[in-house]
PDB file of N, CA and C in Angstrom:
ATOM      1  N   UNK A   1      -4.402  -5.302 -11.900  1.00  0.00           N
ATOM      2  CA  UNK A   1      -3.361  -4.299 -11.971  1.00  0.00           C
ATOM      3  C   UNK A   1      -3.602  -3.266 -10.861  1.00  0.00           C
ATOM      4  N   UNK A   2      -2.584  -2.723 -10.249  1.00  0.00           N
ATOM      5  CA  UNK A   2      -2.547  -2.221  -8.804  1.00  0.00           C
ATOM      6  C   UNK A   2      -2.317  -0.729  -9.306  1.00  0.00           C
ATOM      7  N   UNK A   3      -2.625  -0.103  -8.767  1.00  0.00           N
ATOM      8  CA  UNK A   3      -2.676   1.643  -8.672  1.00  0.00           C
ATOM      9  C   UNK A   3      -1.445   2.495  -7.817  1.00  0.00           C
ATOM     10  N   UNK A   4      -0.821   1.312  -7.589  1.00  0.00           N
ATOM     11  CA  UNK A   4       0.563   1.702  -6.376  1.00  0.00           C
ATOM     12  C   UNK A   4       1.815   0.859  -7.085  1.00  0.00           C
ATOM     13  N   UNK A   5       2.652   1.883  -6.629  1.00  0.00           N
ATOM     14  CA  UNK A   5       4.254   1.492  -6.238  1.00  0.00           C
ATOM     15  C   UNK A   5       4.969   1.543  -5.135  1.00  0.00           C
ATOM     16  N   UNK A   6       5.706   0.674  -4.775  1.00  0.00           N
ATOM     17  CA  UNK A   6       6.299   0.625  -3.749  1.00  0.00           C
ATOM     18  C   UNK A   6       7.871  -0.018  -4.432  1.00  0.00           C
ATOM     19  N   UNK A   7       8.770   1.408  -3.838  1.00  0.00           N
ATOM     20  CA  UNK A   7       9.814   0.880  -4.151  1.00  0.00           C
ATOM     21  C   UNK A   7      11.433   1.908  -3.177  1.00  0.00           C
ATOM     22  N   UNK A   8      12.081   0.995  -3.097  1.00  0.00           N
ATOM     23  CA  UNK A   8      13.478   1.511  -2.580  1.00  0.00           C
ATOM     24  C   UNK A   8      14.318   2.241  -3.064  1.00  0.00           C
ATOM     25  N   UNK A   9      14.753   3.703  -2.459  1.00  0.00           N
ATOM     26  CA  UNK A   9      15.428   4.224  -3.306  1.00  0.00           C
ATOM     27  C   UNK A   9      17.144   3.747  -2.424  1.00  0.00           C
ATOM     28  N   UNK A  10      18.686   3.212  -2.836  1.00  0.00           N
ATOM     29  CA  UNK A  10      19.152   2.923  -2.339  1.00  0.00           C
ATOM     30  C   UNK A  10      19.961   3.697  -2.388  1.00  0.00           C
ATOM     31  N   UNK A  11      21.366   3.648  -1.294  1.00  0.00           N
ATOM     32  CA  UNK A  11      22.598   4.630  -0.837  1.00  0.00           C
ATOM     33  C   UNK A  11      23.074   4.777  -1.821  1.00  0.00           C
ATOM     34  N   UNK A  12      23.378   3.830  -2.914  1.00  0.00           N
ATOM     35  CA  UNK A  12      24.151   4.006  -3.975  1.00  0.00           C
ATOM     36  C   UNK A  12      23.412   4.902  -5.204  1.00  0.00           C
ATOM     37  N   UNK A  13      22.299   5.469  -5.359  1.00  0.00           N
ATOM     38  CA  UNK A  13      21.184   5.793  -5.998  1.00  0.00           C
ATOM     39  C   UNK A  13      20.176   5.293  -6.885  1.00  0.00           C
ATOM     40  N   UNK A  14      20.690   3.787  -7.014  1.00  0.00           N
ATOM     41  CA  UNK A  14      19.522   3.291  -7.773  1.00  0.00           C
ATOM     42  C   UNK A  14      18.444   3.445  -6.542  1.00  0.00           C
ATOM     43  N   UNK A  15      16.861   2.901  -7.603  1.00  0.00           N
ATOM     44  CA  UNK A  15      15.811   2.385  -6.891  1.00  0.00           C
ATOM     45  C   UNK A  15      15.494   0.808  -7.063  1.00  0.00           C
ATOM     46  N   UNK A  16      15.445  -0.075  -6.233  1.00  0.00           N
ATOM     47  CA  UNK A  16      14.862  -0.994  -5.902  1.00  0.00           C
ATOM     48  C   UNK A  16      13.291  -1.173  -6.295  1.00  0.00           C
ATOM     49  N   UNK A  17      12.541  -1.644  -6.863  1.00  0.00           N
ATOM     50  CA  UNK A  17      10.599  -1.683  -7.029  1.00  0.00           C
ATOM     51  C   UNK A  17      10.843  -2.802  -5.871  1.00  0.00           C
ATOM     52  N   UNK A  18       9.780  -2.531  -5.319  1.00  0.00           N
ATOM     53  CA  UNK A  18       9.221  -3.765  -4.937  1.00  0.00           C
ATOM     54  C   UNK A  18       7.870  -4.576  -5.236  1.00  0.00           C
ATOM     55  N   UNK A  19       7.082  -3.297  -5.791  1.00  0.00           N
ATOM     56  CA  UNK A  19       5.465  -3.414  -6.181  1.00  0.00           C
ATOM     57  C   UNK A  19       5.497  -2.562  -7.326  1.00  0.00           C
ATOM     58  N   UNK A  20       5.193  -2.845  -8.602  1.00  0.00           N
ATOM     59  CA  UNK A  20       5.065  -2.378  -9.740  1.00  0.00           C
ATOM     60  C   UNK A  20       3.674  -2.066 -10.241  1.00  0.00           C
ATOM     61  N   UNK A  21       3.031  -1.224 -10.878  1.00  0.00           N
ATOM     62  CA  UNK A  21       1.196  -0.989 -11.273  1.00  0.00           C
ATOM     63  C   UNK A  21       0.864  -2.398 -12.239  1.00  0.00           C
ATOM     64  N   UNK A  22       2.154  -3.067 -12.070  1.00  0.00           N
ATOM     65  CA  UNK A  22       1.915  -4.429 -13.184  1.00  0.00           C
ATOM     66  C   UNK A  22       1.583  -5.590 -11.966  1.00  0.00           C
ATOM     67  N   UNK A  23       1.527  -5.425 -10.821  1.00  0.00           N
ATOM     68  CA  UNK A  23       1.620  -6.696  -9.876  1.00  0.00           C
ATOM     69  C   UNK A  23       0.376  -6.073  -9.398  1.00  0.00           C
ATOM     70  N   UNK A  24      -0.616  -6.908  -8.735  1.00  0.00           N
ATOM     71  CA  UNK A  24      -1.436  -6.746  -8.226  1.00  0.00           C
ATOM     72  C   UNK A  24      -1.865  -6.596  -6.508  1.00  0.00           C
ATOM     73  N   UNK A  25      -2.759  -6.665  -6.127  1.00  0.00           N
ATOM     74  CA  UNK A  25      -3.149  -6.119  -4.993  1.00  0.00           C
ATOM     75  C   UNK A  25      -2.260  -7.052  -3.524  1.00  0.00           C
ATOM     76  N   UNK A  26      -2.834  -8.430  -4.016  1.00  0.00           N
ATOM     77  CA  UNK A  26      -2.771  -9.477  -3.507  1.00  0.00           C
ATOM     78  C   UNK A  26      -0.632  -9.521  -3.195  1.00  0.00           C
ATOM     79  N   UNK A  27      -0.666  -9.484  -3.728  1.00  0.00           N
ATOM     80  CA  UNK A  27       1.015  -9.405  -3.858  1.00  0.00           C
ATOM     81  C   UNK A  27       1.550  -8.002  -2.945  1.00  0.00           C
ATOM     82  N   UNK A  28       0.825  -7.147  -3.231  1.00  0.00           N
ATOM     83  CA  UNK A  28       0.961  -6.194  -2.457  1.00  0.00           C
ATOM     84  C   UNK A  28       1.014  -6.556  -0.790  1.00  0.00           C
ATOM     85  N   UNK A  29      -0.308  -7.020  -0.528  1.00  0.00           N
ATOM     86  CA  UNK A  29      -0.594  -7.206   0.511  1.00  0.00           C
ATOM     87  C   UNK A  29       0.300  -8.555   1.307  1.00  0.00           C
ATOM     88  N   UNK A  30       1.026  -9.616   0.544  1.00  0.00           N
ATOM     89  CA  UNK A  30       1.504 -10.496   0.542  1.00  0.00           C
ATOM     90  C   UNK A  30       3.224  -9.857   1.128  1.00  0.00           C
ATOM     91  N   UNK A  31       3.633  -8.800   0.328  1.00  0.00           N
ATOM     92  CA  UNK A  31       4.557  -8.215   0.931  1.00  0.00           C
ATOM     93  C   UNK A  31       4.531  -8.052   1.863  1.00  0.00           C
ATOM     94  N   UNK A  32       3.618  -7.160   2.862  1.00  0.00           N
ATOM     95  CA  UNK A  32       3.153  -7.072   4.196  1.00  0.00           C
ATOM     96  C   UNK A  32       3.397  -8.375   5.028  1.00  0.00           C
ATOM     97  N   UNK A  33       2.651  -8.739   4.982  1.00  0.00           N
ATOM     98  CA  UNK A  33       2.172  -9.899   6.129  1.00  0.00           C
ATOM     99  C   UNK A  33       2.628 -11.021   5.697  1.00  0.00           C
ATOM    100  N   UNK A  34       2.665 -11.891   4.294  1.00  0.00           N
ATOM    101  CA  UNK A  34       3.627 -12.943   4.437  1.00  0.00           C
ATOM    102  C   UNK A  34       2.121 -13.594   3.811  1.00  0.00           C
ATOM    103  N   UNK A  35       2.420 -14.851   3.865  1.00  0.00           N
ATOM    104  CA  UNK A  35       1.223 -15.686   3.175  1.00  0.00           C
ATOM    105  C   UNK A  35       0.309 -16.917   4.613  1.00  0.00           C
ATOM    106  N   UNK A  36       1.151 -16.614   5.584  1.00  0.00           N
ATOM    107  CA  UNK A  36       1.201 -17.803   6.858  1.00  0.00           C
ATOM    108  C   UNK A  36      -0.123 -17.000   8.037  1.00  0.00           C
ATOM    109  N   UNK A  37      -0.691 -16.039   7.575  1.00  0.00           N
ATOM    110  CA  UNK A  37      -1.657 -15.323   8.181  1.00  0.00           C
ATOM    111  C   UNK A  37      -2.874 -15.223   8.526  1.00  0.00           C
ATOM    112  N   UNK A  38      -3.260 -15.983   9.450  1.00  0.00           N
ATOM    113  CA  UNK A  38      -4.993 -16.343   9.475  1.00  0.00           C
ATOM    114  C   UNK A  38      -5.461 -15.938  10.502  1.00  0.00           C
ATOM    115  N   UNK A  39      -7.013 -15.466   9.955  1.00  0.00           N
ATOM    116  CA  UNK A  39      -7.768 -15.126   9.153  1.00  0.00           C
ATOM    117  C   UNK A  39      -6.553 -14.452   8.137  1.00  0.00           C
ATOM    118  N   UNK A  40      -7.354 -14.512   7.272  1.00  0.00           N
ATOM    119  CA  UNK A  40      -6.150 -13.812   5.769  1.00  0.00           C
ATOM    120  C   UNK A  40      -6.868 -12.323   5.840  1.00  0.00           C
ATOM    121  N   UNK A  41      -5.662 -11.146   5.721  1.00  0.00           N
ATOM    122  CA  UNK A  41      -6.000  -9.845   5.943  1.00  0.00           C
ATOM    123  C   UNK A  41      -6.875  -9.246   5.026  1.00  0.00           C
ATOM    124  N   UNK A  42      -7.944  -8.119   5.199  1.00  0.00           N
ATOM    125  CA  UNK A  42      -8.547  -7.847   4.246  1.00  0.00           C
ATOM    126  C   UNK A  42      -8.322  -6.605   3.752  1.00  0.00           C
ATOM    127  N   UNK A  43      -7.130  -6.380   4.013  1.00  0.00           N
ATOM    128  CA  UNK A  43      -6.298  -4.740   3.516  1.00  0.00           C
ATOM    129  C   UNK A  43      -5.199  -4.617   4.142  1.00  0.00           C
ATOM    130  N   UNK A  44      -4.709  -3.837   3.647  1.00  0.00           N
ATOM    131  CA  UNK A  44      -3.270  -3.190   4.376  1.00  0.00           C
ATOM    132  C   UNK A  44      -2.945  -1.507   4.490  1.00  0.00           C
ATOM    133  N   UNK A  45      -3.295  -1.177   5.533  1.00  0.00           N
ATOM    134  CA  UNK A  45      -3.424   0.352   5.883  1.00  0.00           C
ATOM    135  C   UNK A  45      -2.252   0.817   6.306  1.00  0.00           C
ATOM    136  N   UNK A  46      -1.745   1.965   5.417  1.00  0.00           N
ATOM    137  CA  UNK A  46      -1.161   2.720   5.899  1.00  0.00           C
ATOM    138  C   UNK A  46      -1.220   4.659   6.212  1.00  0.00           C
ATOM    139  N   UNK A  47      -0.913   4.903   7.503  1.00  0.00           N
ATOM    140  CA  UNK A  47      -1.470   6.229   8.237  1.00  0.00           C
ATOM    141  C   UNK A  47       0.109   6.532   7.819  1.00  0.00           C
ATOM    142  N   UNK A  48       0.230   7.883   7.450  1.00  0.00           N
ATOM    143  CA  UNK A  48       1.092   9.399   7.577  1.00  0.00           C
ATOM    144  C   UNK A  48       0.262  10.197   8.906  1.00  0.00           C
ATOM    145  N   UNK A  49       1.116  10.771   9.321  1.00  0.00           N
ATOM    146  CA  UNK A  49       0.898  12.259  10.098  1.00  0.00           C
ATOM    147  C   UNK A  49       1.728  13.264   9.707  1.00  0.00           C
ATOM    148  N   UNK A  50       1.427  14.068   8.897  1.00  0.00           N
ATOM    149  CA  UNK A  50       1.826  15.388   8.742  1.00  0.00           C
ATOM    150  C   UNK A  50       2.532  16.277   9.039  1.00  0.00           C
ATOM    151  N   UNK A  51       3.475  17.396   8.729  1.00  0.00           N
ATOM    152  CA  UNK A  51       3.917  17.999   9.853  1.00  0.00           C
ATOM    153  C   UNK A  51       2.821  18.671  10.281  1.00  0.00           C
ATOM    154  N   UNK A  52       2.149  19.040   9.312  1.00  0.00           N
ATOM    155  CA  UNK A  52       0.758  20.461   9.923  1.00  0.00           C
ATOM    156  C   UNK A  52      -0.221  19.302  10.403  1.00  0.00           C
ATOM    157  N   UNK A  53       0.015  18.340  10.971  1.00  0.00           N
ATOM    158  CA  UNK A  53      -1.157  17.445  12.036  1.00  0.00           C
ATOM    159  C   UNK A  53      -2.214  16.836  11.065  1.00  0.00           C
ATOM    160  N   UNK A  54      -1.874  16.945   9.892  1.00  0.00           N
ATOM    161  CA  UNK A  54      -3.567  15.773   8.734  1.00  0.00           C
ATOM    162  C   UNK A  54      -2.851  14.731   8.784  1.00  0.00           C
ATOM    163  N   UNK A  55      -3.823  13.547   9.148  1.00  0.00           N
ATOM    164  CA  UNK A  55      -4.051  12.426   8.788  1.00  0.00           C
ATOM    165  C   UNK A  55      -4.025  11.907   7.624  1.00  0.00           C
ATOM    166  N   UNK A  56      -2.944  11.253   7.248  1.00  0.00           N
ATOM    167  CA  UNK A  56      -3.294  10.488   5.205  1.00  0.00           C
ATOM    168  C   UNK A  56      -3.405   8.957   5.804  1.00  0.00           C
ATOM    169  N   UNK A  57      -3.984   8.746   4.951  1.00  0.00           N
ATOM    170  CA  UNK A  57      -4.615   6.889   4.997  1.00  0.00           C
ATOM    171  C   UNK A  57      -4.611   6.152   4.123  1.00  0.00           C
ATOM    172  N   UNK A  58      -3.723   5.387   3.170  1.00  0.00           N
ATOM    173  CA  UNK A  58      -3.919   4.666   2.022  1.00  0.00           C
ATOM    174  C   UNK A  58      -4.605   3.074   2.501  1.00  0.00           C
ATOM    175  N   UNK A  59      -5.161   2.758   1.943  1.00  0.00           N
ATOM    176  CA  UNK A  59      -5.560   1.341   2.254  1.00  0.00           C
ATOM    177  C   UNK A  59      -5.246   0.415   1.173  1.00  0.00           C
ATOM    178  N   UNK A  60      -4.789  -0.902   1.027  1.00  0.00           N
ATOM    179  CA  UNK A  60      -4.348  -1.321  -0.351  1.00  0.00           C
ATOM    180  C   UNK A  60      -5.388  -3.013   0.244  1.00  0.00           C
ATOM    181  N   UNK A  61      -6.491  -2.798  -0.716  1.00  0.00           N
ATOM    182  CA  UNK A  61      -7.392  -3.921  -0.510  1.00  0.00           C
ATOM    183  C   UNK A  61      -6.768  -5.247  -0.992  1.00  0.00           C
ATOM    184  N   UNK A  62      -6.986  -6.609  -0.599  1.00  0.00           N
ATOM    185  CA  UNK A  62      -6.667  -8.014  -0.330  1.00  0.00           C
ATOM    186  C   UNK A  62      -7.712  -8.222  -1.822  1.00  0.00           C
ATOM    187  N   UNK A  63      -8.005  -7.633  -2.649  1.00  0.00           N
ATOM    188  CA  UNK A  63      -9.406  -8.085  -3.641  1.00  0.00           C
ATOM    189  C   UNK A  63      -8.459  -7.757  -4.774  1.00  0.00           C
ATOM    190  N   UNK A  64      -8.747  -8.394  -5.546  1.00  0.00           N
ATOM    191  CA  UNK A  64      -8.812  -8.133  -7.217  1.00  0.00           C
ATOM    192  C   UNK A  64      -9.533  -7.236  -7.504  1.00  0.00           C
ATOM    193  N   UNK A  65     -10.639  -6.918  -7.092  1.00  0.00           N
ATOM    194  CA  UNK A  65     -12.288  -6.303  -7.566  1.00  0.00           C
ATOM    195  C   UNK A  65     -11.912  -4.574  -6.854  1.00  0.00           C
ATOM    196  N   UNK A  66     -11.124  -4.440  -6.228  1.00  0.00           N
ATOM    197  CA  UNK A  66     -11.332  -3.206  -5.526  1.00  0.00           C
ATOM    198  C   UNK A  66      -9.884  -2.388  -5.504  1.00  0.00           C
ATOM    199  N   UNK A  67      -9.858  -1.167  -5.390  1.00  0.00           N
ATOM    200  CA  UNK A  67      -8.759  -0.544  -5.794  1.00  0.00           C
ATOM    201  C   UNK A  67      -8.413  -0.031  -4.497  1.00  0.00           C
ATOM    202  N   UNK A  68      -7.004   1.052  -4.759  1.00  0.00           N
ATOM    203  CA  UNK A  68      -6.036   1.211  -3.210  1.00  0.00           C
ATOM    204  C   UNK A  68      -6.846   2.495  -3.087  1.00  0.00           C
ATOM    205  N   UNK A  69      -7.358   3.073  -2.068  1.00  0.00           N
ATOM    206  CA  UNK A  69      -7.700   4.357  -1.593  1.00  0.00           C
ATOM    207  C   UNK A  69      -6.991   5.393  -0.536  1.00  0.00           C
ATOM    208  N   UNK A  70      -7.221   6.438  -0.558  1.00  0.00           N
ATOM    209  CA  UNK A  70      -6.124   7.831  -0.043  1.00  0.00           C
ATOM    210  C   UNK A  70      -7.227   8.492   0.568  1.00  0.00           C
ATOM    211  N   UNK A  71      -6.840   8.764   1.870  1.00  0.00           N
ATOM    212  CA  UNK A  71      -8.013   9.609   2.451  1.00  0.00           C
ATOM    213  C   UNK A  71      -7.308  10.789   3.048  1.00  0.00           C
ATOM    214  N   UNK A  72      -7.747  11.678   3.500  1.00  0.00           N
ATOM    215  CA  UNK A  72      -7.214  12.793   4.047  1.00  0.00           C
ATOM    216  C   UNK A  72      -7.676  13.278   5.712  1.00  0.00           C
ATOM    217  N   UNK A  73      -7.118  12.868   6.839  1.00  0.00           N
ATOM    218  CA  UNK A  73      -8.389  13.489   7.870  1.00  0.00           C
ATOM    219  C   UNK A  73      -9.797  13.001   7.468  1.00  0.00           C
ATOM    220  N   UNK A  74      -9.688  11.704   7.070  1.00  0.00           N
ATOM    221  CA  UNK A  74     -11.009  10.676   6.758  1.00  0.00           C
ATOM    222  C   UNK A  74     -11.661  11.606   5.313  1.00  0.00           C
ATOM    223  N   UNK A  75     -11.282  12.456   4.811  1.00  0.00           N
ATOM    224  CA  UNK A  75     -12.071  12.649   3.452  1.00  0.00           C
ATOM    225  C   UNK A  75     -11.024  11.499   2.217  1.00  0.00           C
ATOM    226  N   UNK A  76     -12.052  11.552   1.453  1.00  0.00           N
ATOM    227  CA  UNK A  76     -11.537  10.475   0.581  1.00  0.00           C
ATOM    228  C   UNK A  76     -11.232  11.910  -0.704  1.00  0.00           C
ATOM    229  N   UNK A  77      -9.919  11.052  -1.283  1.00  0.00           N
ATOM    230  CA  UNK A  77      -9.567  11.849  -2.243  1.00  0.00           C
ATOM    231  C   UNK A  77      -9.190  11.604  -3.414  1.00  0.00           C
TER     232      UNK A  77
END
């Protein structure tokens, strides 16, 4: 079970999910890149920049065993 959502909010106002805390990592990451990918990825990072210039970093790990992490300007949070 995944620690993230990912989902569409659309013109008409529904939202779209695409990743539910019920789907897992792997699926997550499968969204990304597709399944046709080798070496097979071992995360999927995504960077924000700020307006006030911080760095955010989520990483959403390729593992069952390991959870999505949020960093800040490299502090973990």
């Amino acid at each position: 079970m995944a620690n993230i959502t990912i989902s569409v909010p659309l013109v008409a106002g529904s939202l779209m999910p695409y990743i539910t805390e019920n789907d897992s990592y792997k699926e997550t990451v499968l969204l990304v890149c597709g399944d046709d990918l080798r070496p097979p990825p071992r995360s999927v990072k995504i960077t924000v920049k700020t307006e006030s210039g911080k760095l955010m970093a989520i990483s959403i790990p390729n593992d069952a065993n390991s959870i999505a992490r949020v960093t800040i300007d490299g502090a973990a949070i």
